[in-house]
C-alpha atoms as a PDB file:
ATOM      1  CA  UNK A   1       0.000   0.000   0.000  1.00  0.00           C
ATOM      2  CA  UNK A   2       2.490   2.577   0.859  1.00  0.00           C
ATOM      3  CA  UNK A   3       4.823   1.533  -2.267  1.00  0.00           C
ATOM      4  CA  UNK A   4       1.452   2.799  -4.161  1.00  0.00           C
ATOM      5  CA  UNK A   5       0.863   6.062  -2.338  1.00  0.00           C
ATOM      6  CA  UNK A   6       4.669   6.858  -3.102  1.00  0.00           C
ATOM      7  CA  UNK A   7       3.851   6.251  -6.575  1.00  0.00           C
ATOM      8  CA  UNK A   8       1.065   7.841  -6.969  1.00  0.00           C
ATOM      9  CA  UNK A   9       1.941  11.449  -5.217  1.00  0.00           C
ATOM     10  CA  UNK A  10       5.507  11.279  -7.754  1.00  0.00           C
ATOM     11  CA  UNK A  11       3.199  10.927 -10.740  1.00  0.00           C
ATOM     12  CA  UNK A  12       0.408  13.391  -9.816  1.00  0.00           C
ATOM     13  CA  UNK A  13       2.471  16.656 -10.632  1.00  0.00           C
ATOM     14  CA  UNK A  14       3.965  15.151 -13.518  1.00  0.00           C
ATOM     15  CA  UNK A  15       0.301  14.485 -14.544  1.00  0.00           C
ATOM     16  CA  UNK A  16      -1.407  17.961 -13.566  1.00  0.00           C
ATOM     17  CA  UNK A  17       1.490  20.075 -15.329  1.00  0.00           C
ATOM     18  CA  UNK A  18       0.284  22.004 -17.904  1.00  0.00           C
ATOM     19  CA  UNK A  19       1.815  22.250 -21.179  1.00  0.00           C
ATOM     20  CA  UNK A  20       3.804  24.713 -23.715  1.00  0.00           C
ATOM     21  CA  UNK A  21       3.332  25.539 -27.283  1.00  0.00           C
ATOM     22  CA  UNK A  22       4.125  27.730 -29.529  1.00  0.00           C
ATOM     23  CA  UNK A  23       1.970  29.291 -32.775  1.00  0.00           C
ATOM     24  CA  UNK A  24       2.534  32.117 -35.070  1.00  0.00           C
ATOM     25  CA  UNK A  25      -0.587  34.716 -35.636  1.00  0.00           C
ATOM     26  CA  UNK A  26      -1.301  38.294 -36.268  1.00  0.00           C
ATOM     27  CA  UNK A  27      -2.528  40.529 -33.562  1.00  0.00           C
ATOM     28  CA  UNK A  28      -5.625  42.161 -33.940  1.00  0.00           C
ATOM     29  CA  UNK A  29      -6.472  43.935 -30.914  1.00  0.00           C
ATOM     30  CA  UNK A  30      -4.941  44.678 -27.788  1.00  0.00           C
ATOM     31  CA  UNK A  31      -6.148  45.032 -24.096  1.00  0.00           C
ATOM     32  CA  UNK A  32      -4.037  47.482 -21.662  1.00  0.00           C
ATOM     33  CA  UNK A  33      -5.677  48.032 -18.045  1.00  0.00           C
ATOM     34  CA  UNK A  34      -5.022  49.552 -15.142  1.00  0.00           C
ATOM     35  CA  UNK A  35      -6.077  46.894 -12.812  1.00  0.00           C
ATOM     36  CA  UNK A  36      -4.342  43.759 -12.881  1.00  0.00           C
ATOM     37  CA  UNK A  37      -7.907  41.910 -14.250  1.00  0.00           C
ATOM     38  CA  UNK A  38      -6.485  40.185 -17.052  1.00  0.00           C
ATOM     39  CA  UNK A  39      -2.817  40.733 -16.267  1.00  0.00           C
ATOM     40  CA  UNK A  40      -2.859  44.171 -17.002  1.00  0.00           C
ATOM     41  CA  UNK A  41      -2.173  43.653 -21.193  1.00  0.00           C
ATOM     42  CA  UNK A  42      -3.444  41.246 -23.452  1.00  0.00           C
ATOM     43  CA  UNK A  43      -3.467  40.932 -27.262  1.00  0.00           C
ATOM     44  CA  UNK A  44      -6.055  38.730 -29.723  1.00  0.00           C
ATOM     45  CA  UNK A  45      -4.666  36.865 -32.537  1.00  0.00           C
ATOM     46  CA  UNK A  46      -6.254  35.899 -35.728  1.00  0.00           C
ATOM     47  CA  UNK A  47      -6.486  32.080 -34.798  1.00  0.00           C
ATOM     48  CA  UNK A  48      -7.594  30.380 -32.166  1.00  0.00           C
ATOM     49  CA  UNK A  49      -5.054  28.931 -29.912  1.00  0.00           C
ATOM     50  CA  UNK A  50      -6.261  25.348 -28.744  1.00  0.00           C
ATOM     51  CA  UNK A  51      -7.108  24.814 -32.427  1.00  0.00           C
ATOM     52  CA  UNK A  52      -3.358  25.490 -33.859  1.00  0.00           C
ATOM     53  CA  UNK A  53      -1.197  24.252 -30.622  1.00  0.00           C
ATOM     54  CA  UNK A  54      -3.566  21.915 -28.792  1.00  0.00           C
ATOM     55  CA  UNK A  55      -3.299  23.367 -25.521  1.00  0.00           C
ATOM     56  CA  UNK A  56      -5.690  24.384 -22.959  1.00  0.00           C
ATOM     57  CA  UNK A  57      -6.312  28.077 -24.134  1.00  0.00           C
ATOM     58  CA  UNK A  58      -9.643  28.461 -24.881  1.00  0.00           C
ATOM     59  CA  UNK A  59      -9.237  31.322 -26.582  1.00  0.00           C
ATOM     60  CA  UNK A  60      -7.821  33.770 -28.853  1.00  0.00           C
ATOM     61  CA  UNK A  61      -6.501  36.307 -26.150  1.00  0.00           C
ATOM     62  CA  UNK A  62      -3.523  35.887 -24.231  1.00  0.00           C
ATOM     63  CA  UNK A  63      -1.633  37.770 -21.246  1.00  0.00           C
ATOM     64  CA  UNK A  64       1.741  39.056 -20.888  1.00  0.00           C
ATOM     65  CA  UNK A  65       0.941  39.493 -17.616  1.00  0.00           C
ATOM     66  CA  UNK A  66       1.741  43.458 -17.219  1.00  0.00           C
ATOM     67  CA  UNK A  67       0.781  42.925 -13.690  1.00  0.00           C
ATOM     68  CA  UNK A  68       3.794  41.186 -12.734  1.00  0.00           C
ATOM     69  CA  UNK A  69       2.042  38.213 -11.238  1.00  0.00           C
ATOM     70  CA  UNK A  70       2.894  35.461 -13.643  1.00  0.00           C
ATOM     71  CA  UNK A  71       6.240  37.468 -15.089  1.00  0.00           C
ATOM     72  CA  UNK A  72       8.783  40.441 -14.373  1.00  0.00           C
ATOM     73  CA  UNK A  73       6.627  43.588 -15.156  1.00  0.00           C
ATOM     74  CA  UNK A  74       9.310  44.805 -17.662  1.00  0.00           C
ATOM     75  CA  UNK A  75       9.299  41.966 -19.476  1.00  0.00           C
ATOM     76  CA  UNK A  76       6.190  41.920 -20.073  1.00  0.00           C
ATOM     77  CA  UNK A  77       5.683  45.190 -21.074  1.00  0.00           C
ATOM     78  CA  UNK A  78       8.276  45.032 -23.765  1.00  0.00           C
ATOM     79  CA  UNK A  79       6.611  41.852 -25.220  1.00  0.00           C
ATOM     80  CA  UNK A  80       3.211  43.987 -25.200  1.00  0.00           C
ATOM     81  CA  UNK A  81       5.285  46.584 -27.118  1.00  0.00           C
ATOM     82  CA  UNK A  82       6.585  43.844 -29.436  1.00  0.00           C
ATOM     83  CA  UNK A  83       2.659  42.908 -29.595  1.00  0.00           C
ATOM     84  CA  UNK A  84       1.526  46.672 -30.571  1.00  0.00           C
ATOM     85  CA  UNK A  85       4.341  47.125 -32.914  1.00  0.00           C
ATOM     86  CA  UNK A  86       3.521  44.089 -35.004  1.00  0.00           C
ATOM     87  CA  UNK A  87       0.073  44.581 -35.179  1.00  0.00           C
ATOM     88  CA  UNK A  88       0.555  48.379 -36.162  1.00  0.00           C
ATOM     89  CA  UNK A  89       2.949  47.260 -39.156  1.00  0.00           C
ATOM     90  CA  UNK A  90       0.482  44.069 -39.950  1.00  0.00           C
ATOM     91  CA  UNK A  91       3.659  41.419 -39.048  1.00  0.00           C
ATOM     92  CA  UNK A  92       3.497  38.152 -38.145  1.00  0.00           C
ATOM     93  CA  UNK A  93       4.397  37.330 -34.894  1.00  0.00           C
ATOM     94  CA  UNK A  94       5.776  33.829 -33.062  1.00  0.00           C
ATOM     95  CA  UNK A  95       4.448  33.478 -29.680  1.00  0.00           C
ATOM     96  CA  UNK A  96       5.458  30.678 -27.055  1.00  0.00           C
ATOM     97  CA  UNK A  97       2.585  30.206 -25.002  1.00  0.00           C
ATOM     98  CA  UNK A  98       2.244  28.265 -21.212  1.00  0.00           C
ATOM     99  CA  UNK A  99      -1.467  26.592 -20.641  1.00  0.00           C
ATOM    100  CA  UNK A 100      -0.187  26.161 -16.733  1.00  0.00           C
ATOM    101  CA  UNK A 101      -0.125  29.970 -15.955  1.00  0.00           C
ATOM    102  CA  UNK A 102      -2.925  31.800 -16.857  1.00  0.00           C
ATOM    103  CA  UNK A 103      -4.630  34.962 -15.310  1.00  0.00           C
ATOM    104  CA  UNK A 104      -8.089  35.646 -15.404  1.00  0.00           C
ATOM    105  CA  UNK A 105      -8.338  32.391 -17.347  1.00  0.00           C
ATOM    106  CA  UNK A 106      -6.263  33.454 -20.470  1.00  0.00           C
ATOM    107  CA  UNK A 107      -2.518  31.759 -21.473  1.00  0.00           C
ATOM    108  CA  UNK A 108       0.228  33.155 -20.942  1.00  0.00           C
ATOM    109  CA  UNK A 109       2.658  34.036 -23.570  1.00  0.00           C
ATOM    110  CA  UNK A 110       6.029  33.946 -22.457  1.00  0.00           C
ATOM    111  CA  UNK A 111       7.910  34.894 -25.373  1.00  0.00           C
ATOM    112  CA  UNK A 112       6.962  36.891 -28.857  1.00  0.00           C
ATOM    113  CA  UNK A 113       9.218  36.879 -32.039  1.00  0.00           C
ATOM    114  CA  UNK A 114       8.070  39.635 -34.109  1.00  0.00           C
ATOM    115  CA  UNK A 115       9.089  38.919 -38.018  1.00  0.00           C
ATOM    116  CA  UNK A 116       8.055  41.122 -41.214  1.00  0.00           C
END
């Protein structure tokens, strides 16, 4: 019995972890808030993110997490800025996205690769 329980609690967090992906898009809108709702800054791509990684997202909106909660505020906001300068100029943009942090509900995108 115990051999079991030891077992099962090393395979539980290996089963609960969440997954990462990436996906390239356009952005088509962009949240920025004052209250940390949301992470603070979001963007909307043109695709919907379980559909083209598979991952829990169940949306088209992800955080950078502006906030600082799930990342360093100034990383974040330079990825934002990444975000608002590719979807000003209409380029493509990489994003690397984690479906075990999310904020609000809504994926967070740890890195952005802006390309024209």
């Amino acid at each position: 019995m115990a051999r079991w329980m030891i077992i099962s609690l090393w395979l539980l967090p290996h089963l609960a972890s969440g997954a990462t992906g990436s996906m390239t898009a356009q952005i088509t809108d962009t949240l920025n808030s004052n209250s940390s709702k949301w992470g603070g800054c979001m963007v909307q791509l043109n695709k919907e993110i379980r559909r083209e990684t598979g991952l829990d997202c169940n949306s088209s909106w992800v955080t950078f997490s502006c906030s600082g909660e799930l990342s360093p505020k100034d990383q974040a906001y330079k990825m934002y800025d990444s975000a608002q300068l590719a979807m000003a100029m209409d380029y493509t943009v990489k994003l690397y996205l984690d479906d075990s942090q999310k904020q609000s509900g809504f994926c967070l995108a740890t890195r952005i690769d802006v390309a024209k």
